[in-house]
C-alpha atoms as a PDB file:
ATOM      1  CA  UNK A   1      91.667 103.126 111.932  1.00  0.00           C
ATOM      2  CA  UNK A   2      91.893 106.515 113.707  1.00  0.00           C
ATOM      3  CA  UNK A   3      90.266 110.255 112.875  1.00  0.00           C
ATOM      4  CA  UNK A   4      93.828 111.484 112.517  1.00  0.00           C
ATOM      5  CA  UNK A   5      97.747 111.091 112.788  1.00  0.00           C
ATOM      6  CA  UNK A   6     100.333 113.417 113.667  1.00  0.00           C
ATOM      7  CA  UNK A   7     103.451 114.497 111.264  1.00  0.00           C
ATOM      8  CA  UNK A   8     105.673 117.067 110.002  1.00  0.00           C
ATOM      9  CA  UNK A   9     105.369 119.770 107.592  1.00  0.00           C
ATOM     10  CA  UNK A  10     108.296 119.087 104.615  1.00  0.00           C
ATOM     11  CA  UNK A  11     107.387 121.734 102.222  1.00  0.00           C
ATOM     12  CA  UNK A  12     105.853 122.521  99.147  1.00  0.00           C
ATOM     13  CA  UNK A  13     106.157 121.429  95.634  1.00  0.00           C
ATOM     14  CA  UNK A  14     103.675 121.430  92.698  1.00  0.00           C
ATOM     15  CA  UNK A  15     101.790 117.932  91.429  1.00  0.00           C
ATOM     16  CA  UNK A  16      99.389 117.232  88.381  1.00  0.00           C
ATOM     17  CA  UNK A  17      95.748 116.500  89.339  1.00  0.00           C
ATOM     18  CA  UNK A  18      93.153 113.625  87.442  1.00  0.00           C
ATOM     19  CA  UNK A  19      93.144 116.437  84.702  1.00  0.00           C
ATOM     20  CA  UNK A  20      95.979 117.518  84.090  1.00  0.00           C
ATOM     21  CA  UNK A  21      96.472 120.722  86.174  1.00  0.00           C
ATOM     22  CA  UNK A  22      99.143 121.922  87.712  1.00  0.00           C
ATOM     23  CA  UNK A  23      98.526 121.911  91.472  1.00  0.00           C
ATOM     24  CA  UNK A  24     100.138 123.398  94.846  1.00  0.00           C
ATOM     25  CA  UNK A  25     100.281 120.736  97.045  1.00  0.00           C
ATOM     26  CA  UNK A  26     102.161 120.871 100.854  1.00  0.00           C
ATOM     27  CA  UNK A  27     104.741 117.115 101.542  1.00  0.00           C
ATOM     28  CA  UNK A  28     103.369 116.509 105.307  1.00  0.00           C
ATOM     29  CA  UNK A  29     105.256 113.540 107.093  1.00  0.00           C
ATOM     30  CA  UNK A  30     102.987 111.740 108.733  1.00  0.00           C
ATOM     31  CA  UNK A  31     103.896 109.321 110.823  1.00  0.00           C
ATOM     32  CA  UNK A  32     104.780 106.327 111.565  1.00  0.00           C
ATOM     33  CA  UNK A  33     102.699 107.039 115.026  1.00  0.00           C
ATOM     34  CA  UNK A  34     102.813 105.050 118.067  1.00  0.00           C
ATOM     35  CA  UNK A  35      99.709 104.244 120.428  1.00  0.00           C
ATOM     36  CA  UNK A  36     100.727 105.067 123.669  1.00  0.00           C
ATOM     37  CA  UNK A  37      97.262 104.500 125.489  1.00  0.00           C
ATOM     38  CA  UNK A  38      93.238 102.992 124.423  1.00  0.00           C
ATOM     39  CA  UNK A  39      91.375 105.173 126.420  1.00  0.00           C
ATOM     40  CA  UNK A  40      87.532 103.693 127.223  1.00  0.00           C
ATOM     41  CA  UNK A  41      84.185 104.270 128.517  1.00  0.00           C
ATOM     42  CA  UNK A  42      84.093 102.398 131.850  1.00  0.00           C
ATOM     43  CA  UNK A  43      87.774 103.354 132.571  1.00  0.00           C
ATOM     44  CA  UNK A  44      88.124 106.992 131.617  1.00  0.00           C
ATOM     45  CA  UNK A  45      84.439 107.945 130.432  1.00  0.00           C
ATOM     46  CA  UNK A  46      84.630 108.663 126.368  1.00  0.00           C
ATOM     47  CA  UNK A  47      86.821 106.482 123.957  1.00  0.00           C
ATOM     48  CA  UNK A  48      89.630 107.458 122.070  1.00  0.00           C
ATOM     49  CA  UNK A  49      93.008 106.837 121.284  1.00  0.00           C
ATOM     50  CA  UNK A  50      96.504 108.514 122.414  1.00  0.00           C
ATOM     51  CA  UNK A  51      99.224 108.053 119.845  1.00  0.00           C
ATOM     52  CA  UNK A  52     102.920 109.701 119.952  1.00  0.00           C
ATOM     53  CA  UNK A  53     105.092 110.774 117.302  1.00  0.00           C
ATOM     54  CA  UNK A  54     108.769 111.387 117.438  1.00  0.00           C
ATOM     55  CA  UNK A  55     111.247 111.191 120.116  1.00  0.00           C
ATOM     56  CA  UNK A  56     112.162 113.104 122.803  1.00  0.00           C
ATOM     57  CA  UNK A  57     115.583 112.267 125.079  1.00  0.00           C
ATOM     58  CA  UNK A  58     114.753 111.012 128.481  1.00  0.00           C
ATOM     59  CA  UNK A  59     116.388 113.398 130.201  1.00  0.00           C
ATOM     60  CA  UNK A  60     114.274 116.087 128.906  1.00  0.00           C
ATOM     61  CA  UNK A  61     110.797 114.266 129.471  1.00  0.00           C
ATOM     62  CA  UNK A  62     109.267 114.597 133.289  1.00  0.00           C
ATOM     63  CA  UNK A  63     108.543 111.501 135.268  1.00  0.00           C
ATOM     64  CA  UNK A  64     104.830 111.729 134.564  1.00  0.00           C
ATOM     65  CA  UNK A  65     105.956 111.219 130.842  1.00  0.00           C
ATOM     66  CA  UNK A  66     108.521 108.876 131.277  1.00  0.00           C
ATOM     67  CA  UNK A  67     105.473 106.778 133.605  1.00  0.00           C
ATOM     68  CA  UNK A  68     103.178 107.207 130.680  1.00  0.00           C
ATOM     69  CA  UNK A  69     105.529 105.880 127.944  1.00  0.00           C
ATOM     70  CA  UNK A  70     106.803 102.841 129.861  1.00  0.00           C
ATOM     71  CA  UNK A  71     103.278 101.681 130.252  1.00  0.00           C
ATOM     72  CA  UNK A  72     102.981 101.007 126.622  1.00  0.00           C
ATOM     73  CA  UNK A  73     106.866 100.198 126.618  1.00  0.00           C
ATOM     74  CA  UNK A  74     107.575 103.379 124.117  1.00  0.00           C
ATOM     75  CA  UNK A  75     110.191 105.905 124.364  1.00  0.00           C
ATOM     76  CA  UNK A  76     109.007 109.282 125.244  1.00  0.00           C
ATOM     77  CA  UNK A  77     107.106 111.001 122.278  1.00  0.00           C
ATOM     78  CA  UNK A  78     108.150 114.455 120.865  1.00  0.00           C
ATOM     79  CA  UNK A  79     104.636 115.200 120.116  1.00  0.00           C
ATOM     80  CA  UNK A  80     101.277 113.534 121.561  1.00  0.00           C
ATOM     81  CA  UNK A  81      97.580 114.223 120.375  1.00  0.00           C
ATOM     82  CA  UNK A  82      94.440 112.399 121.050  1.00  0.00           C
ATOM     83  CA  UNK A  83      92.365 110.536 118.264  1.00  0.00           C
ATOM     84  CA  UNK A  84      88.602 108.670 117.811  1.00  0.00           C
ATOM     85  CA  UNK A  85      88.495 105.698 116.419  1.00  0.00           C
ATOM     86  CA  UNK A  86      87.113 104.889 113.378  1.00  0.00           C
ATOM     87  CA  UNK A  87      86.329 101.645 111.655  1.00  0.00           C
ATOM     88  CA  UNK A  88      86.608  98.556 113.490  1.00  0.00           C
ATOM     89  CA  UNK A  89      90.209  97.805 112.939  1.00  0.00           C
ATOM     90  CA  UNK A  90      91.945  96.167 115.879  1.00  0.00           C
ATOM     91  CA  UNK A  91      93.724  98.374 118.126  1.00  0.00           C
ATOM     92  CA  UNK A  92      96.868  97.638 120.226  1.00  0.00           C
ATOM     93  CA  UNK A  93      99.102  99.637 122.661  1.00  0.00           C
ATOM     94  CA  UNK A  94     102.715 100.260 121.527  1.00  0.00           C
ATOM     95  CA  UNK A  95     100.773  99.654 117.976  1.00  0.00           C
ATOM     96  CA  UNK A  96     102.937 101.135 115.167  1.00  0.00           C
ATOM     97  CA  UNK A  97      99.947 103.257 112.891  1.00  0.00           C
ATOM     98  CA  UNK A  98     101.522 104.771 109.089  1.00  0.00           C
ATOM     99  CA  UNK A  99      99.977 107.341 106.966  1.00  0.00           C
ATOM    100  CA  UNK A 100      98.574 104.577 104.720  1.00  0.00           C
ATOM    101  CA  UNK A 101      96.197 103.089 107.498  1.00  0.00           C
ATOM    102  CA  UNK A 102      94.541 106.072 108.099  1.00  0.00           C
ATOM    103  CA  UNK A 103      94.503 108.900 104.388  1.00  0.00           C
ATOM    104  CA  UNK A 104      93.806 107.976 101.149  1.00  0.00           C
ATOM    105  CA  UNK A 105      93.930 109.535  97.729  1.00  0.00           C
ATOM    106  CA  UNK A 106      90.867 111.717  97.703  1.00  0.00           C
ATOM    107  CA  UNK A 107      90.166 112.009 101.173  1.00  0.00           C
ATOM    108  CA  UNK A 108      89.135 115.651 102.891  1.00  0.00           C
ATOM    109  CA  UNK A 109      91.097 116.672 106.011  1.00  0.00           C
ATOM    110  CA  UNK A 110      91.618 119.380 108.369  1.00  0.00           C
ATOM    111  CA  UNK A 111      95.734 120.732 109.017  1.00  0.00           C
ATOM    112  CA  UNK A 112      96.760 122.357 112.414  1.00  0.00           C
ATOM    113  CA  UNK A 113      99.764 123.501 113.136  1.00  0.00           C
ATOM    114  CA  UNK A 114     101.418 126.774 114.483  1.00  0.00           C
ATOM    115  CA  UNK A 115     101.190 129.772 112.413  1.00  0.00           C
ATOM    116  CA  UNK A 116     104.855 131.746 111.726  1.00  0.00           C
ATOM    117  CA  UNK A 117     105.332 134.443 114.073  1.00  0.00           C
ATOM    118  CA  UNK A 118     105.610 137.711 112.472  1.00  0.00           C
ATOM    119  CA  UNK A 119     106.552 139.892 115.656  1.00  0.00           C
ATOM    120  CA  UNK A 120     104.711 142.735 117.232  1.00  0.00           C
ATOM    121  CA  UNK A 121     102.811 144.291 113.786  1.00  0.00           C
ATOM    122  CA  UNK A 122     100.351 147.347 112.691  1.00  0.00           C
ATOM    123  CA  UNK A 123      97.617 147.394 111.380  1.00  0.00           C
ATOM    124  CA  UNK A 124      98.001 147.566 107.740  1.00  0.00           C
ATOM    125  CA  UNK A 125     100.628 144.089 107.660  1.00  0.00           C
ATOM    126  CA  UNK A 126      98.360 142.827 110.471  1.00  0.00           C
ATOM    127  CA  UNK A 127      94.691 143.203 109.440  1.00  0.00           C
ATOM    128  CA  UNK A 128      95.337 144.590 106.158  1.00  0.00           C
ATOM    129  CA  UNK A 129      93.968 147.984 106.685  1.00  0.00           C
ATOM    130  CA  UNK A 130      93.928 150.724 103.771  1.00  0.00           C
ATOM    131  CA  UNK A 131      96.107 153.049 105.482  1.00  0.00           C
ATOM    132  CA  UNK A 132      95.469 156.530 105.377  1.00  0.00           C
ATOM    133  CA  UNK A 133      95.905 159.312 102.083  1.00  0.00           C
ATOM    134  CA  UNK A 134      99.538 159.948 101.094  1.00  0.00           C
ATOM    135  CA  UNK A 135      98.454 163.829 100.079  1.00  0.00           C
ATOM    136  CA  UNK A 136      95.738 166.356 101.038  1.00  0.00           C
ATOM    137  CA  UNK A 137      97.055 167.205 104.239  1.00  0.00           C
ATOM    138  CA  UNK A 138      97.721 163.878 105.447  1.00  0.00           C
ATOM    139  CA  UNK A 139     100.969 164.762 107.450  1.00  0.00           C
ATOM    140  CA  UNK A 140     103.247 161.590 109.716  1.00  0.00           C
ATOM    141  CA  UNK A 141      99.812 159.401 110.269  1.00  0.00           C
ATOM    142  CA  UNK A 142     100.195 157.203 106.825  1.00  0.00           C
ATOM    143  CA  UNK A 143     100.031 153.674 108.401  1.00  0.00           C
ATOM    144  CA  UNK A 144      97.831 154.062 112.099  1.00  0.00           C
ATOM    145  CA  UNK A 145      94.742 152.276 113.041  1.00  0.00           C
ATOM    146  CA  UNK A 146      92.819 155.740 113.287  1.00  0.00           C
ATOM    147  CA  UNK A 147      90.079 156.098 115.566  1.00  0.00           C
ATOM    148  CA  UNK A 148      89.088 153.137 117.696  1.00  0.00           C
ATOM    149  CA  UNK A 149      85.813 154.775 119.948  1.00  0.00           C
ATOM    150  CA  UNK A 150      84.294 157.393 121.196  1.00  0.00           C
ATOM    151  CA  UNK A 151      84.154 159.156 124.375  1.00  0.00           C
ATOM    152  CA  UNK A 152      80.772 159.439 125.296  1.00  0.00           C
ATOM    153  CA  UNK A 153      79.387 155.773 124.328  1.00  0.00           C
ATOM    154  CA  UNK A 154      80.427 153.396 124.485  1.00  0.00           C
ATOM    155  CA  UNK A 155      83.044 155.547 126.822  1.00  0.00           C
ATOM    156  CA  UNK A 156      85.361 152.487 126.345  1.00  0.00           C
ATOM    157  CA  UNK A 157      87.626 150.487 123.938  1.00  0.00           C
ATOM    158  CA  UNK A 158      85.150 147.244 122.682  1.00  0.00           C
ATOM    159  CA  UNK A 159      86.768 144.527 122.895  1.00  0.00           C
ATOM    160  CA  UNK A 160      87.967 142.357 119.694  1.00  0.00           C
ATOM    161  CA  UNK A 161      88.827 145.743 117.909  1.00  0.00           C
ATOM    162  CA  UNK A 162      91.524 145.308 115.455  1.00  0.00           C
ATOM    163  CA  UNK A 163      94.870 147.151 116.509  1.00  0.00           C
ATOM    164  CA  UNK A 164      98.545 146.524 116.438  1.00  0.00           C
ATOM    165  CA  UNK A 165      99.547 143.513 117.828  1.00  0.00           C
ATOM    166  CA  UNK A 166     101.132 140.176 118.042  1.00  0.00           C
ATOM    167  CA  UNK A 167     101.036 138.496 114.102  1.00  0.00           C
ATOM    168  CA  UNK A 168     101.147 134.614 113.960  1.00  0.00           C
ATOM    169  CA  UNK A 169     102.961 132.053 116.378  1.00  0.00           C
ATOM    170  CA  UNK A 170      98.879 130.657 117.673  1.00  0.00           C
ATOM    171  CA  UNK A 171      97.660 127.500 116.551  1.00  0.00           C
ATOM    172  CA  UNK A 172      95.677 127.673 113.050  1.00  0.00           C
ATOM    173  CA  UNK A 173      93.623 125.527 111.443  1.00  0.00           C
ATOM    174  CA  UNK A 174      92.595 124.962 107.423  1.00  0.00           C
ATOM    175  CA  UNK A 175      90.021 122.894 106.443  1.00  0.00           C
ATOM    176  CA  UNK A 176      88.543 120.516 104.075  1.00  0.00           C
ATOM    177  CA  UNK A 177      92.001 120.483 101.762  1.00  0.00           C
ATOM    178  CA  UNK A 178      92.170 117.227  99.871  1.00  0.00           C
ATOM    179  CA  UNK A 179      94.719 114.326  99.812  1.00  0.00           C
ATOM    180  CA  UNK A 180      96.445 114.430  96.202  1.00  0.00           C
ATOM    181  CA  UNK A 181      98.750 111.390  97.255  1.00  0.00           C
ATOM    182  CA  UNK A 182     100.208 109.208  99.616  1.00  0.00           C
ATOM    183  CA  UNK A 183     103.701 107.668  99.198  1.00  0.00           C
ATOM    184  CA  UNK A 184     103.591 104.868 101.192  1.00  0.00           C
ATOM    185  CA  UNK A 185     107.329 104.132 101.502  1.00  0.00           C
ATOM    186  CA  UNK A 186     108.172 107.697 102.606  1.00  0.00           C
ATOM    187  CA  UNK A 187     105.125 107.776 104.941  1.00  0.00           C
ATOM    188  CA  UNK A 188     104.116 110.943 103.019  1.00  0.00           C
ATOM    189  CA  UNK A 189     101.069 113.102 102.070  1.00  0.00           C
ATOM    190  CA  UNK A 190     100.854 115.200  99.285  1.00  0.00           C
ATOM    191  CA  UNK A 191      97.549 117.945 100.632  1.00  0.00           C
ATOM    192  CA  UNK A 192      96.039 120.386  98.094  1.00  0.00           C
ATOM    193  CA  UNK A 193      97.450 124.131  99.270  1.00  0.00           C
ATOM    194  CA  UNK A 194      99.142 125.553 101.770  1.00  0.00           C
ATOM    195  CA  UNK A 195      99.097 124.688 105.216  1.00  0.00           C
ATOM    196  CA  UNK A 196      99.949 126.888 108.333  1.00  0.00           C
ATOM    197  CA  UNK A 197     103.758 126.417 110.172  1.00  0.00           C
ATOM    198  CA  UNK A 198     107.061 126.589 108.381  1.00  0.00           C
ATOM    199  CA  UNK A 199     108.973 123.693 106.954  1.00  0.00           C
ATOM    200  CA  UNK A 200     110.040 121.340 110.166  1.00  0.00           C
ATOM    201  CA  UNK A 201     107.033 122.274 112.076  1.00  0.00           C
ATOM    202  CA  UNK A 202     105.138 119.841 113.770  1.00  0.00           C
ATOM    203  CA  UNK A 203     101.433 119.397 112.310  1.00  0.00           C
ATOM    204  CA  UNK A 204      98.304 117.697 113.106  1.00  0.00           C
ATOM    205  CA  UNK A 205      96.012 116.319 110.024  1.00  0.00           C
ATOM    206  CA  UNK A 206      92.580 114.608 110.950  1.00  0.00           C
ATOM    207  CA  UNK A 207      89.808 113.851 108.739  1.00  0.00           C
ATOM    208  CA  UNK A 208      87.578 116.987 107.670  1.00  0.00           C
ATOM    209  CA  UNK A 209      85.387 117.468 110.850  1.00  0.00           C
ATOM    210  CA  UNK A 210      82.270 119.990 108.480  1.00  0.00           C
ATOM    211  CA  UNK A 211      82.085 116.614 106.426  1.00  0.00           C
ATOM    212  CA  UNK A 212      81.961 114.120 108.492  1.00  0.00           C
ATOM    213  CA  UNK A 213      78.842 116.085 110.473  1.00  0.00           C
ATOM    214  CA  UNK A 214      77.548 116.613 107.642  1.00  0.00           C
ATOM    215  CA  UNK A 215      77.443 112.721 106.848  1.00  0.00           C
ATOM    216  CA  UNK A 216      76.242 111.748 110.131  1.00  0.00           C
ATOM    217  CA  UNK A 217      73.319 114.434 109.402  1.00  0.00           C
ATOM    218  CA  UNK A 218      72.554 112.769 105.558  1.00  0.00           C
ATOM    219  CA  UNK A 219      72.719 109.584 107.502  1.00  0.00           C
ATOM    220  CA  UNK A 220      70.211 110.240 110.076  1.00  0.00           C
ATOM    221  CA  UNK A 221      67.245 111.303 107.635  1.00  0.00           C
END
């Protein structure tokens, strides 16, 4: 059906896997998702398609949006991603697509979301630096980054060096976590693990992108 869907993160809660373990899984909400345009080849030059999840008032989507939903007779989305295709199940705009079209138990799949901001934070909380000695002469310089060049070469700070800074709130990304279960009358997915965002957040999950390529390469020899 598609690569992907688009969903909410519920929270977490603990499950019991083929053997009997005792797993941390994350409840994701997924769907149901709404095509809101088939992009193709000879129109637009690559195929995919654009599906929308949630709702947004009127009022607070521009015209461009409010142009873009009526097209496919939708109400404005809260949240829209782009998807491939996959399979060769038929396709329609204003198509309603559910969690069960798309995952099954046992499938491997990449999460995105947004990270929790943590604020402007050292070193140590940020990048997990050992700090510096609490005795021998250590004195008010327990928890700094220390040196970070030198003045003669490079004669400059290099860039990427860790230092204090903004923690969280970017988009992150964990991959190949598996699908423990789908309950099809919630619309929900029960994923091995953790997965970035806080309960509410909006999250995307597509199929595991390092597998797939790596079936497309097993398929070619």
């Amino acid at each position: 059906m598609l690569s992907g869907l688009i969903g909410k993160k519920v929270g977490m809660t603990q499950t019991l896997d083929a053997a009997g373990r005792v797993r941390g899984v994350t409840v994701i909400q997924l769907g149901p998702c709404a095509v809101s345009q088939i992009k193709t080849q000879p129109i637009d030059g690559y195929d995919a398609i654009l599906i929308t999840w949630g709702r947004k008032k009127p009022s607070r989507a521009s015209s461009a949006e409010r142009g873009h939903f009526s097209k496919a007779e939708l109400a404005p989305g809260g949240a829209t991603r782009e998807f491939l295709r996959r399979g060769e199940a038929e396709i329609k705009l204003g198509q309603s697509i559910t969690a069960p079209e798309v995952f099954a138990p046992g499938d491997v799949v990449d999460v995105s979301g947004i990270s929790k901001g943590h604020g402007y934070a050292g070193v140590i909380k940020r990048h997990h630096f050992a700090g510096f000695p609490n005795s021998r002469g250590t004195h008010e310089y327990f928890r700094h980054g220390g040196s970070i060049g030198n003045r003669s070469f490079p004669g400059r700070v290099r860039k990427g060096l860790r230092m204090a800074g903004q923690m969280g709130n970017e988009r992150a990304t964990v991959v190949n976590q598996r699908v423990m279960e789908v309950i099809a009358e919630d619309n929900l997915v029960l994923i091995s693990g953790s997965v970035p965002g806080a309960d509410n957040g909006i999250v995307v999950v597509r199929h595991a992108a390092k597998q797939r390529q790596r079936l497309l390469e097993a398929a070619a020899q």
